[in-house]
N, C-alpha and C. Protein backbone atom coordinates (compact mmCIF):
# COMPACT_ATOMS: atom_id res chain seq x y z
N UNK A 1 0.84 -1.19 0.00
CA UNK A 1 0.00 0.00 0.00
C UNK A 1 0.89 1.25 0.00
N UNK A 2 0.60 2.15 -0.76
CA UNK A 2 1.44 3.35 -0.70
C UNK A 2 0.93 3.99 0.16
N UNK A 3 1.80 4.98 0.68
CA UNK A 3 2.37 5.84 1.68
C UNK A 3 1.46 7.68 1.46
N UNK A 4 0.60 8.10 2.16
CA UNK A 4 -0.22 9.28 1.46
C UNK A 4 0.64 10.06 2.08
N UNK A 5 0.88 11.08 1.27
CA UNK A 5 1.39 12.29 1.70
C UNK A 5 0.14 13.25 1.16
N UNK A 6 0.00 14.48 1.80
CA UNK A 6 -0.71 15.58 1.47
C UNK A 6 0.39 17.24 1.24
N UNK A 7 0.86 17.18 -0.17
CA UNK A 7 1.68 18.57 -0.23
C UNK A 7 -0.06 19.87 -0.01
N UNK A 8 0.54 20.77 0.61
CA UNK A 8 -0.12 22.03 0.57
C UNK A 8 0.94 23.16 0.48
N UNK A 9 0.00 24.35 -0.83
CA UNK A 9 0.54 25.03 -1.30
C UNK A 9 -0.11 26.73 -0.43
N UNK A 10 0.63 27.74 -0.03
CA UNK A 10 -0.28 29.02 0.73
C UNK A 10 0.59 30.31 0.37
N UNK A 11 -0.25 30.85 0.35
CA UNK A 11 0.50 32.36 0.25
C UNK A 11 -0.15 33.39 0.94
N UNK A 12 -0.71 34.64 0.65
CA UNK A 12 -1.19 35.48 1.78
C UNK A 12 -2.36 34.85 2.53
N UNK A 13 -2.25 35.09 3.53
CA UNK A 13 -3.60 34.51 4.69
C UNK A 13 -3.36 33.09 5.07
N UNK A 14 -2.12 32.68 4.63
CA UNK A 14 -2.29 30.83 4.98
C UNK A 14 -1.62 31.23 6.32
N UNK A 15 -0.24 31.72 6.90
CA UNK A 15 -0.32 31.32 8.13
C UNK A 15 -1.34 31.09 8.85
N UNK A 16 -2.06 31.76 9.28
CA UNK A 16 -3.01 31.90 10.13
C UNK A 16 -4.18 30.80 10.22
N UNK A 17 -4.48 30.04 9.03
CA UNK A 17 -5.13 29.05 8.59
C UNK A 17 -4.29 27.52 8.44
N UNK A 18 -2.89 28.03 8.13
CA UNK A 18 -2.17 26.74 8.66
C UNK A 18 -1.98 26.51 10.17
N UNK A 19 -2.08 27.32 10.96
CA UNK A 19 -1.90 27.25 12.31
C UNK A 19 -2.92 26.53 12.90
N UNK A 20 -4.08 26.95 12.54
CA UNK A 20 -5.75 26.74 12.83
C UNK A 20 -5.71 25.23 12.81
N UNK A 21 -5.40 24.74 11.26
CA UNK A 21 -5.08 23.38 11.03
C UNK A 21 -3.77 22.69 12.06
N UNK A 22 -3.22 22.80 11.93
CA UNK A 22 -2.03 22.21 12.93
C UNK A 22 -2.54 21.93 14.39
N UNK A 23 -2.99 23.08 15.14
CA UNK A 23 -2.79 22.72 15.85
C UNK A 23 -4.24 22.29 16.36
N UNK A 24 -5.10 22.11 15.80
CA UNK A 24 -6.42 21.48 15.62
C UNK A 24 -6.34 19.49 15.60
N UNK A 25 -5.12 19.04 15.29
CA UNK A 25 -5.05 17.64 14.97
C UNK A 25 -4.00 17.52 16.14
N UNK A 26 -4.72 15.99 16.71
CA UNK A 26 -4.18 15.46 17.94
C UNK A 26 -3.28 14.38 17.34
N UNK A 27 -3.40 13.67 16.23
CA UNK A 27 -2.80 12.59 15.81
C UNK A 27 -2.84 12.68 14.44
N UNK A 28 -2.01 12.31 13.67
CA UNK A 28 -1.27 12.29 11.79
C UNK A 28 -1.72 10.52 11.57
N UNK A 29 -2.39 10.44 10.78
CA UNK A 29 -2.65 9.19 9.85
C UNK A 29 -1.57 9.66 8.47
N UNK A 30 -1.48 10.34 7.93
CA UNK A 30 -0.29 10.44 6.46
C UNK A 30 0.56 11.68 7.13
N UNK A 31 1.19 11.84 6.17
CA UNK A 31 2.51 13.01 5.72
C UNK A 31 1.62 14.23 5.26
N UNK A 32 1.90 15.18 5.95
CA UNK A 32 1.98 16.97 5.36
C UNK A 32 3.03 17.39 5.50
N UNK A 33 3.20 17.93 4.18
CA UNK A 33 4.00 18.61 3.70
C UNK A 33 3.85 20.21 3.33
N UNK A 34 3.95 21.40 3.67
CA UNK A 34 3.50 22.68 3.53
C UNK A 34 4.55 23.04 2.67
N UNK A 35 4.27 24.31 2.23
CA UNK A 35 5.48 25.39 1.46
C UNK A 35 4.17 26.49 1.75
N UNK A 36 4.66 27.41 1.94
CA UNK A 36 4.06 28.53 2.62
C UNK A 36 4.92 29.56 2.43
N UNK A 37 4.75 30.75 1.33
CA UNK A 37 4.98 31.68 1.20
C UNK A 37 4.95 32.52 2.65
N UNK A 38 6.56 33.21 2.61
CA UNK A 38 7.12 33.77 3.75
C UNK A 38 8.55 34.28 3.58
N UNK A 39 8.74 35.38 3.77
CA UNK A 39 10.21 36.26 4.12
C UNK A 39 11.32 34.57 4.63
N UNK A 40 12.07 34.39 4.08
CA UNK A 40 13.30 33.30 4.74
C UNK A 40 13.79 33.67 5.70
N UNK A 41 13.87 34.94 6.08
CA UNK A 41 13.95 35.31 7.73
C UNK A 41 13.05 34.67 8.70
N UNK A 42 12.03 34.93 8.25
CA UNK A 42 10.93 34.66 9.03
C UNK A 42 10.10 33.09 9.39
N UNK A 43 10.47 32.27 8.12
CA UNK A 43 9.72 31.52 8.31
C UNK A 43 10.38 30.38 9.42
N UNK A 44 11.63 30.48 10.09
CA UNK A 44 11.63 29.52 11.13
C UNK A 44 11.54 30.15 12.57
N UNK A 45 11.12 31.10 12.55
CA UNK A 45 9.96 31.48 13.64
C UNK A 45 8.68 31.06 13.55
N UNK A 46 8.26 31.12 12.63
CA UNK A 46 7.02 30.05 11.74
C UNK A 46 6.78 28.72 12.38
N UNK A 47 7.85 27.78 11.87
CA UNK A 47 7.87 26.97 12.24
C UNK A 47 8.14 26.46 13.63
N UNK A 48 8.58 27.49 14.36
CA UNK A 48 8.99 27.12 15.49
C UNK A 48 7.66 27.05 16.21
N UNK A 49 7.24 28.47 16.35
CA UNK A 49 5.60 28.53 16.56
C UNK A 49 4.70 27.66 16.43
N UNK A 50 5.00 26.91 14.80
CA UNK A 50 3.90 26.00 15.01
C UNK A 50 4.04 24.54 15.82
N UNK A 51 5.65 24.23 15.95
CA UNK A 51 5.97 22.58 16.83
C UNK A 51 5.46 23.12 17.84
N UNK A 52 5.94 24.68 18.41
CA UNK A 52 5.55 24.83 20.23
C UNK A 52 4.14 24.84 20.34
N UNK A 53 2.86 24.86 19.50
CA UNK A 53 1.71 25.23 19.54
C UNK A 53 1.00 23.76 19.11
N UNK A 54 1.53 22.84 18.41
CA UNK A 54 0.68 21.78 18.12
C UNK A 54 1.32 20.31 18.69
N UNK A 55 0.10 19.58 18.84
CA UNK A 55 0.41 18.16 19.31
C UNK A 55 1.29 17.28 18.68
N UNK A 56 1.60 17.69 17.41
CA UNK A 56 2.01 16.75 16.11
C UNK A 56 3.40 16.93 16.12
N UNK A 57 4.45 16.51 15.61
CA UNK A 57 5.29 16.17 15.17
C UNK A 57 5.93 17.55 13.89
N UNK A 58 6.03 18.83 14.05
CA UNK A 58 6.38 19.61 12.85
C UNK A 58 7.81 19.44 12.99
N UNK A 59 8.27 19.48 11.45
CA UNK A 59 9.96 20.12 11.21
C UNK A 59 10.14 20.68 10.20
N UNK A 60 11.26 21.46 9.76
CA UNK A 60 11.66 22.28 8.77
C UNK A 60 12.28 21.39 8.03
N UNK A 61 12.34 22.12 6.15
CA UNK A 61 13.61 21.34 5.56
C UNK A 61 14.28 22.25 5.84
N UNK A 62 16.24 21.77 5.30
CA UNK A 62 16.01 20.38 4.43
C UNK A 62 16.10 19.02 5.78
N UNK A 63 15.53 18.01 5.44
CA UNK A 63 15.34 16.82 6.59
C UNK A 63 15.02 15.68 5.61
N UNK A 64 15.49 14.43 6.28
CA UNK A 64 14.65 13.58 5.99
C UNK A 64 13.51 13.07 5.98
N UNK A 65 12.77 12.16 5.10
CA UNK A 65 11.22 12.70 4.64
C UNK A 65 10.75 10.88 5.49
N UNK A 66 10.82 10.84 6.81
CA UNK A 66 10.20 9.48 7.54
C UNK A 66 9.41 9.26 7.01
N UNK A 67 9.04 8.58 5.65
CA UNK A 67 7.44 7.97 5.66
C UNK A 67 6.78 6.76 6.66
N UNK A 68 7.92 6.32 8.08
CA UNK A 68 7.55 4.81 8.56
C UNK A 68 6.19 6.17 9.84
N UNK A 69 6.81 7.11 10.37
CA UNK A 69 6.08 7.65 10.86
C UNK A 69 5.50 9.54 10.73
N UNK A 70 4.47 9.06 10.24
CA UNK A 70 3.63 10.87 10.05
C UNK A 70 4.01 12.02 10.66
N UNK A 71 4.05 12.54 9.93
CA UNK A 71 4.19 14.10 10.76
C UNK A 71 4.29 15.09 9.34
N UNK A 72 4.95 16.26 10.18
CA UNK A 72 3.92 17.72 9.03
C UNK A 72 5.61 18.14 8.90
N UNK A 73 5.46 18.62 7.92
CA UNK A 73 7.44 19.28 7.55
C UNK A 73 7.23 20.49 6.54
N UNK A 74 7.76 21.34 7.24
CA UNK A 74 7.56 22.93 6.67
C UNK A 74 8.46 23.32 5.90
N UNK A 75 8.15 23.72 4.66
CA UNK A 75 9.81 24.30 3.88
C UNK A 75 9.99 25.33 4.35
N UNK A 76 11.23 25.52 4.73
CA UNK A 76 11.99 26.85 5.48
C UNK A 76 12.88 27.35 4.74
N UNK A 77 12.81 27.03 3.14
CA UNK A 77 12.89 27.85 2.34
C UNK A 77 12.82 26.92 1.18
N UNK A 78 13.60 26.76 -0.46
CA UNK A 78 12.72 26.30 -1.37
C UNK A 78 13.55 25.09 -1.57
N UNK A 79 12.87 23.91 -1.12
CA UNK A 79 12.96 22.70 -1.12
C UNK A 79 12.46 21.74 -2.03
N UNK A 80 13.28 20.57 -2.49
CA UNK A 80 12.58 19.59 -3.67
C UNK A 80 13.18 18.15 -2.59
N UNK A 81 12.24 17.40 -2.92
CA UNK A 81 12.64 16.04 -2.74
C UNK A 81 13.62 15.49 -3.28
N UNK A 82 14.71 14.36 -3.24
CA UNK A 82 15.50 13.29 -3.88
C UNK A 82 15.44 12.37 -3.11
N UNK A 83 16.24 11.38 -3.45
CA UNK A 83 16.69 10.01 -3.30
C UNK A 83 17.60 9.73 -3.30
N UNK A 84 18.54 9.31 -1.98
CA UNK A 84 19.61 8.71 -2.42
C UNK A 84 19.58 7.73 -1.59
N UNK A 85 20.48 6.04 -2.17
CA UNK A 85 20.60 5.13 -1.55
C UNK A 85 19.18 4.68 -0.87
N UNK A 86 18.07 4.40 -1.62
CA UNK A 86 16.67 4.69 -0.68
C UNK A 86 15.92 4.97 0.12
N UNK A 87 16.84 6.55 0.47
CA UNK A 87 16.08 6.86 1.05
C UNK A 87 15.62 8.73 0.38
N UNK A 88 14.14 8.93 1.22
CA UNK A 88 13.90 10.01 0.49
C UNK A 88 14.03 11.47 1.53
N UNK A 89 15.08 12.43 0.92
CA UNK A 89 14.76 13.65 1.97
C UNK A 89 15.00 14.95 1.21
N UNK A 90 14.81 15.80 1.78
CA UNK A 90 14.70 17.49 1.22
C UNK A 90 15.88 18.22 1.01
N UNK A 91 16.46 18.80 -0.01
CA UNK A 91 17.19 19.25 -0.48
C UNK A 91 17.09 20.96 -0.98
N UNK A 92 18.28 21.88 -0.07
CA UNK A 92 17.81 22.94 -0.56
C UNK A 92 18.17 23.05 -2.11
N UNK A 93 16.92 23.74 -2.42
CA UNK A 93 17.19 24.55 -4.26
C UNK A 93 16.33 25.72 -4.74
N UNK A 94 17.85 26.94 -4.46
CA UNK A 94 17.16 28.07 -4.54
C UNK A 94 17.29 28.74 -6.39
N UNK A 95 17.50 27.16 -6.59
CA UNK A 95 17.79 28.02 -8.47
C UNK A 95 16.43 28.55 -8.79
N UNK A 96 16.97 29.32 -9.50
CA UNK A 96 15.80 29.91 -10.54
C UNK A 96 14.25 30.01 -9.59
N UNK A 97 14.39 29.89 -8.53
CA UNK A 97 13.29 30.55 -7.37
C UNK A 97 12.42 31.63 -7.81
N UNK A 98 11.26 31.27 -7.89
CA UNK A 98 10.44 32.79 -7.68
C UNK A 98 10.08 33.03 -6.68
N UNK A 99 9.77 32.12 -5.29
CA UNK A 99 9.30 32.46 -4.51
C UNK A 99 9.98 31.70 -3.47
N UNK A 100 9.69 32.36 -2.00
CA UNK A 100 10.49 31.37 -1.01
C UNK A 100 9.19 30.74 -0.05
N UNK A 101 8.68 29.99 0.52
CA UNK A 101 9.33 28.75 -0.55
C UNK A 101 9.08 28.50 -1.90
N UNK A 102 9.87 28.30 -3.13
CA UNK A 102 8.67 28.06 -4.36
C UNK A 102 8.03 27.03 -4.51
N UNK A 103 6.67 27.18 -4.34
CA UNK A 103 5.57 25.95 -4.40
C UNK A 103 5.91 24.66 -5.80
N UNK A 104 5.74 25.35 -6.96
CA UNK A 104 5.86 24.74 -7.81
C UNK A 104 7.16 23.78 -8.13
N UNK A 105 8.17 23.99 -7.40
CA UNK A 105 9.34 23.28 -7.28
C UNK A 105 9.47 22.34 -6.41
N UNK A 106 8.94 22.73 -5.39
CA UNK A 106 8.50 21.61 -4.64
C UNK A 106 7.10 20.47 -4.91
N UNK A 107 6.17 20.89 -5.42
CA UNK A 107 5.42 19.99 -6.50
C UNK A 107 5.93 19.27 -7.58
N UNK A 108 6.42 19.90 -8.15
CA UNK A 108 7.74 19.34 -9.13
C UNK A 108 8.25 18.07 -8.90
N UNK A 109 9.30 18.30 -8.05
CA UNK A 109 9.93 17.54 -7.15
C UNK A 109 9.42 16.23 -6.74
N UNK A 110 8.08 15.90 -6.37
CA UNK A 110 7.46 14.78 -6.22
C UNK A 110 6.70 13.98 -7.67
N UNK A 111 6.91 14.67 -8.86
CA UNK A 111 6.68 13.49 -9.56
C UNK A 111 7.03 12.58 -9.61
N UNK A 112 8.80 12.27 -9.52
CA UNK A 112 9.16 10.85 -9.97
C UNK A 112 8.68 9.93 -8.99
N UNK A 113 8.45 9.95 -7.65
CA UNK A 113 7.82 9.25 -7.01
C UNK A 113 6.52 8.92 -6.85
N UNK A 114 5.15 9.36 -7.91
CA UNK A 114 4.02 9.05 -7.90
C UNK A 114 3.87 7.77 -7.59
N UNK A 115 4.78 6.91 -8.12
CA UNK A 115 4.07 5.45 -8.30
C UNK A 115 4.57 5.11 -6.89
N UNK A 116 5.35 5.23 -6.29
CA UNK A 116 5.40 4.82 -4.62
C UNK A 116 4.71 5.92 -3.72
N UNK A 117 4.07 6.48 -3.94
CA UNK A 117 3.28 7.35 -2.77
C UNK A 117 1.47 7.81 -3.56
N UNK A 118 0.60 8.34 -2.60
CA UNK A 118 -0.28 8.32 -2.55
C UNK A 118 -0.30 10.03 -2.19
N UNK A 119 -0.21 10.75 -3.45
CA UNK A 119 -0.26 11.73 -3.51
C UNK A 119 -1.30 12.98 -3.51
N UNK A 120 -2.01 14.13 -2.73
CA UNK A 120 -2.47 14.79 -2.89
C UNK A 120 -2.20 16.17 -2.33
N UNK A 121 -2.86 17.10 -3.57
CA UNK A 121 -2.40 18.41 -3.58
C UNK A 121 -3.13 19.27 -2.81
N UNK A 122 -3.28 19.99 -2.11
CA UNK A 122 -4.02 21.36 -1.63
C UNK A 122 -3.44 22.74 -2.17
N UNK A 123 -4.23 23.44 -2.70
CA UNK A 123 -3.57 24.31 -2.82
C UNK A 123 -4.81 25.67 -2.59
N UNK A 124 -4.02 26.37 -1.70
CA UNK A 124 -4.95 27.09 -0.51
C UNK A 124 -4.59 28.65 -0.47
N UNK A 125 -5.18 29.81 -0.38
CA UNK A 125 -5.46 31.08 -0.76
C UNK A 125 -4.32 31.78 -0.47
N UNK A 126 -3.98 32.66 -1.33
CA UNK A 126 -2.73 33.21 -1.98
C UNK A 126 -2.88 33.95 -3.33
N UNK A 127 -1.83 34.48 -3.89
CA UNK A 127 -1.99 35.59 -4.95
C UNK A 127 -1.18 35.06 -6.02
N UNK A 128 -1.42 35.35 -7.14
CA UNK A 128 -1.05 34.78 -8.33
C UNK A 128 -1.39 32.98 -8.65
N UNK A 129 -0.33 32.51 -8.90
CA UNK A 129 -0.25 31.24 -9.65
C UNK A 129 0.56 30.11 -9.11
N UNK A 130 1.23 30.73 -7.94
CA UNK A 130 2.44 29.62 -7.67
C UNK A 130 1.91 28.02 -7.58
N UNK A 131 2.29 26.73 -7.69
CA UNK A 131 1.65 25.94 -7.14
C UNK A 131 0.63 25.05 -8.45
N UNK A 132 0.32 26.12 -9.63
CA UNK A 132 -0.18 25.50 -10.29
C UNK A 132 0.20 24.45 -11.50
N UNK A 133 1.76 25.43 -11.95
CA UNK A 133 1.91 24.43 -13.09
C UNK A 133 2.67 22.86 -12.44
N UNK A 134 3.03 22.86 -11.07
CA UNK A 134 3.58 21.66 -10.50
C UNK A 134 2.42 20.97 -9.93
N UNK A 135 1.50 21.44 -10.02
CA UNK A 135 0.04 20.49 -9.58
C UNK A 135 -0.41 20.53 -10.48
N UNK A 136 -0.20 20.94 -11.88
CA UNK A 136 -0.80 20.16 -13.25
C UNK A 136 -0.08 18.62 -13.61
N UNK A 137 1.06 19.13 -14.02
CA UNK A 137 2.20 18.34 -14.00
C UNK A 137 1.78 16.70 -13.25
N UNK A 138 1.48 17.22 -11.54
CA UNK A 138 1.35 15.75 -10.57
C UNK A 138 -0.07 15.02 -10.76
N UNK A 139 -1.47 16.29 -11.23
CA UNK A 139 -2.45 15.70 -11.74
C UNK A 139 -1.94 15.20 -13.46
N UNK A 140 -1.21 15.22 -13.88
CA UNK A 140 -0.81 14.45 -14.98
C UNK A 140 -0.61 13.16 -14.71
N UNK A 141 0.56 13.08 -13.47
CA UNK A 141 0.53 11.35 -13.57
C UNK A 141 -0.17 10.56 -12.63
N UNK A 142 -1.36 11.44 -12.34
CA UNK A 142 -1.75 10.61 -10.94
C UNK A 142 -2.69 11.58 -10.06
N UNK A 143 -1.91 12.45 -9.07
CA UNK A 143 -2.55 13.19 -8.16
C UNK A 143 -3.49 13.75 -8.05
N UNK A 144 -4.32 13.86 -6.72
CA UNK A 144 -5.80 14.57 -6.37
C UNK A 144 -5.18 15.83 -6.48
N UNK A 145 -5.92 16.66 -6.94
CA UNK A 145 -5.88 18.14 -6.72
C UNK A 145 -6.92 18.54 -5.72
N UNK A 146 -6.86 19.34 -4.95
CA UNK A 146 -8.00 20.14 -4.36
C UNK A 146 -7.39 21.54 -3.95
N UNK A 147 -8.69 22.37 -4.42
CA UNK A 147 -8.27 24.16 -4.00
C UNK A 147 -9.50 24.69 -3.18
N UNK A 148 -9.09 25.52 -2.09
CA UNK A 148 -9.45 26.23 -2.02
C UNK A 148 -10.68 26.69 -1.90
N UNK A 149 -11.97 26.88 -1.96
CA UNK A 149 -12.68 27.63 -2.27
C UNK A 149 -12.75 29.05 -1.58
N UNK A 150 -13.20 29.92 -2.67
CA UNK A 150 -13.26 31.64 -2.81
C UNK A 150 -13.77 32.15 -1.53
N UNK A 151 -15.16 31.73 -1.01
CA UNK A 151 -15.76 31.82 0.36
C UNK A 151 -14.40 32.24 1.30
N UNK A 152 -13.85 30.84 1.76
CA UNK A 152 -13.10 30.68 2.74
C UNK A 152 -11.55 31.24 2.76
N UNK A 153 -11.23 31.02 1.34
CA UNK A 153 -10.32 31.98 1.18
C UNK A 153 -9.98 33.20 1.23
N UNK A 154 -9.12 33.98 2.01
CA UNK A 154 -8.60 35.49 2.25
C UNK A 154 -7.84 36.20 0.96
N UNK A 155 -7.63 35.34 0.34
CA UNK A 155 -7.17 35.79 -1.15
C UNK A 155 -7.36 34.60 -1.86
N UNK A 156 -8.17 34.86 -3.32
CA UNK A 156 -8.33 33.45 -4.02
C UNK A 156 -7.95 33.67 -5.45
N UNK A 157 -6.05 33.94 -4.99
CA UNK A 157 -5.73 33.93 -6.38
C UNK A 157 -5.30 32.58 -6.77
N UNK A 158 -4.11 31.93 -5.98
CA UNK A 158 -3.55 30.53 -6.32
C UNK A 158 -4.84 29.87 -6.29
N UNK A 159 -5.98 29.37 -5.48
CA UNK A 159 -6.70 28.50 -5.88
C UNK A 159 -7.86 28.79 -7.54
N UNK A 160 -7.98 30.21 -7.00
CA UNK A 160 -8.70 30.32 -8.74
C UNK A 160 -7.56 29.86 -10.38
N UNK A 161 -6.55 30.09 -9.82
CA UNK A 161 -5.89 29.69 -11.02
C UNK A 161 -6.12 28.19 -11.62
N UNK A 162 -6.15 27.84 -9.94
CA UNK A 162 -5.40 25.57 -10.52
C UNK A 162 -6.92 25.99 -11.19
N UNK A 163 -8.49 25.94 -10.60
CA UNK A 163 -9.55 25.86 -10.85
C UNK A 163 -9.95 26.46 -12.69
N UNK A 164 -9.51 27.39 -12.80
CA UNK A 164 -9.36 27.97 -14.58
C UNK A 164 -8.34 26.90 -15.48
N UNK A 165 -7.74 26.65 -14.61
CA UNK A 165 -6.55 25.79 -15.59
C UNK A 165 -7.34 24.37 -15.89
N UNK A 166 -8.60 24.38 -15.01
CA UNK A 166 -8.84 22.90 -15.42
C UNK A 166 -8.65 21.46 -14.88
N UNK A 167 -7.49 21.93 -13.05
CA UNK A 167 -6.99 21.06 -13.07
C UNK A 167 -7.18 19.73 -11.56
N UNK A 168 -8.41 21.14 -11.16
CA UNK A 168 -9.18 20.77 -9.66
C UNK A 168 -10.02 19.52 -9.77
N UNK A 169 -9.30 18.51 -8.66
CA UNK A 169 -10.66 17.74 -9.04
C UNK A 169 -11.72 17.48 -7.82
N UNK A 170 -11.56 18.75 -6.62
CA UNK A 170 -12.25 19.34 -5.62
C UNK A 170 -12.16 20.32 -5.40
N UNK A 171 -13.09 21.33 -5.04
CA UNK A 171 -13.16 22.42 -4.70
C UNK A 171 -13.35 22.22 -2.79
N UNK A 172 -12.94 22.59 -1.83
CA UNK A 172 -13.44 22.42 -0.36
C UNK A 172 -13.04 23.74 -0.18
N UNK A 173 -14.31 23.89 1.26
CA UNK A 173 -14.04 25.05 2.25
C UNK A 173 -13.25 24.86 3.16
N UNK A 174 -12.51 25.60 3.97
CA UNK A 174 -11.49 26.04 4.69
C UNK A 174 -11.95 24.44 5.81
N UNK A 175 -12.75 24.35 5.90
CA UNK A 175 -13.22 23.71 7.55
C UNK A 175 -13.01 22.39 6.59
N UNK A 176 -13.70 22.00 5.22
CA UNK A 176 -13.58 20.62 5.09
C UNK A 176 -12.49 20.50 4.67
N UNK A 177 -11.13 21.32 4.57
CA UNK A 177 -9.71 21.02 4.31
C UNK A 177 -9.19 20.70 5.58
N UNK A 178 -9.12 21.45 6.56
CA UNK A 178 -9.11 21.17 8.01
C UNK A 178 -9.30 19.77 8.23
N UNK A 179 -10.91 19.23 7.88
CA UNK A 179 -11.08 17.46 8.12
C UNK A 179 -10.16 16.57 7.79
N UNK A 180 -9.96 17.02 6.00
CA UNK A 180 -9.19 16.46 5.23
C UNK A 180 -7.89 16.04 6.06
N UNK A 181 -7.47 16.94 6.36
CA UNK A 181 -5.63 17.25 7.15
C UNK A 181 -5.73 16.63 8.32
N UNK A 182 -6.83 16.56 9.16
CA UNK A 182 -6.59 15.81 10.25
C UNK A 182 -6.69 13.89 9.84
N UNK A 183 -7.36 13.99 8.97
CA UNK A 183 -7.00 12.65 8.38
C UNK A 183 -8.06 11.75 8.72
């Protein structure tokens, strides 16, 4: 049986809604994975905030990616997956970055492993596009998409995009993403 991970993608208004989520779940059934648009100064105060505030298991990349036991891992700046010797962990890569973290690089990043993991996307309120062409890409070989909806969202630019592009294959509100994440 493969291994679910849940990547989520955020940009303006997600702290505050990733927090909500975090520290709302007492126990991890799969892998979260965040990238969350944020100053690289800032975001391991971020993260720190969120291990001291939730029950779960958070860490920053770059780290190794435990799939034997769940927990939530924050990019603390722009991170892709590899492989070496079998095992899988986070690698910084600030090439050609648009954003810190850049979403889409880190979506990216998890194609070659579709066929060993159980992949799904969130991608949750924010401005512009980040997030989308690497969650086309993962709904290419496989992956759930889900965005967002406009309601619940504080900015609904990244989720209106995946949704125009064609590439959503759920729309949820803030609270049934919340369910989703607690697992």
């Amino acid at each position: 049986m493969k291994k679910k991970i849940v990547l989520v993608g955020a940009s303006t208004g997600g702290p505050t809604l990733i927090k909500k989520i975090l520290t709302s779940i007492d126990r991890l059934s799969h892998t979260i994975i965040i990238a969350q648009h944020m100053r690289e100064e800032v975001l391991p105060l971020f993260i720190k905030e969120l291990d001291e505030a939730s029950h779960i298991d958070v860490f920053s990349t770059p780290h190794t990616l435990d799939l034997s036991k769940p927990a939530v891992y924050i990019c603390s700046e722009s991170s892709v997956l590899e492989k070496l010797n079998n095992e899988l962990y986070f690698k910084k890569d600030s090439t050609n970055q648009k954003f810190t973290p850049d979403i889409d690089k880190l979506f990216l990043s998890f194609v070659p492993f579709i066929k060993e993991l159980d992949i799904k996307v969130i991608i949750m309120t924010g401005m512009g596009r980040d997030g989308v062409d690497g969650a086309k890409i993962l709904k290419d070989v496989g992956a759930t998409i889900v965005a967002q909806d406009e309601m619940s969202s504080p900015l609904y630019g990244m989720p209106r995009a995946a949704v125009e592009e064609g590439i959503v294959d759920e729309i949820k509100s803030f609270d049934e993403i919340q369910k989703l994440l607690q697992g």
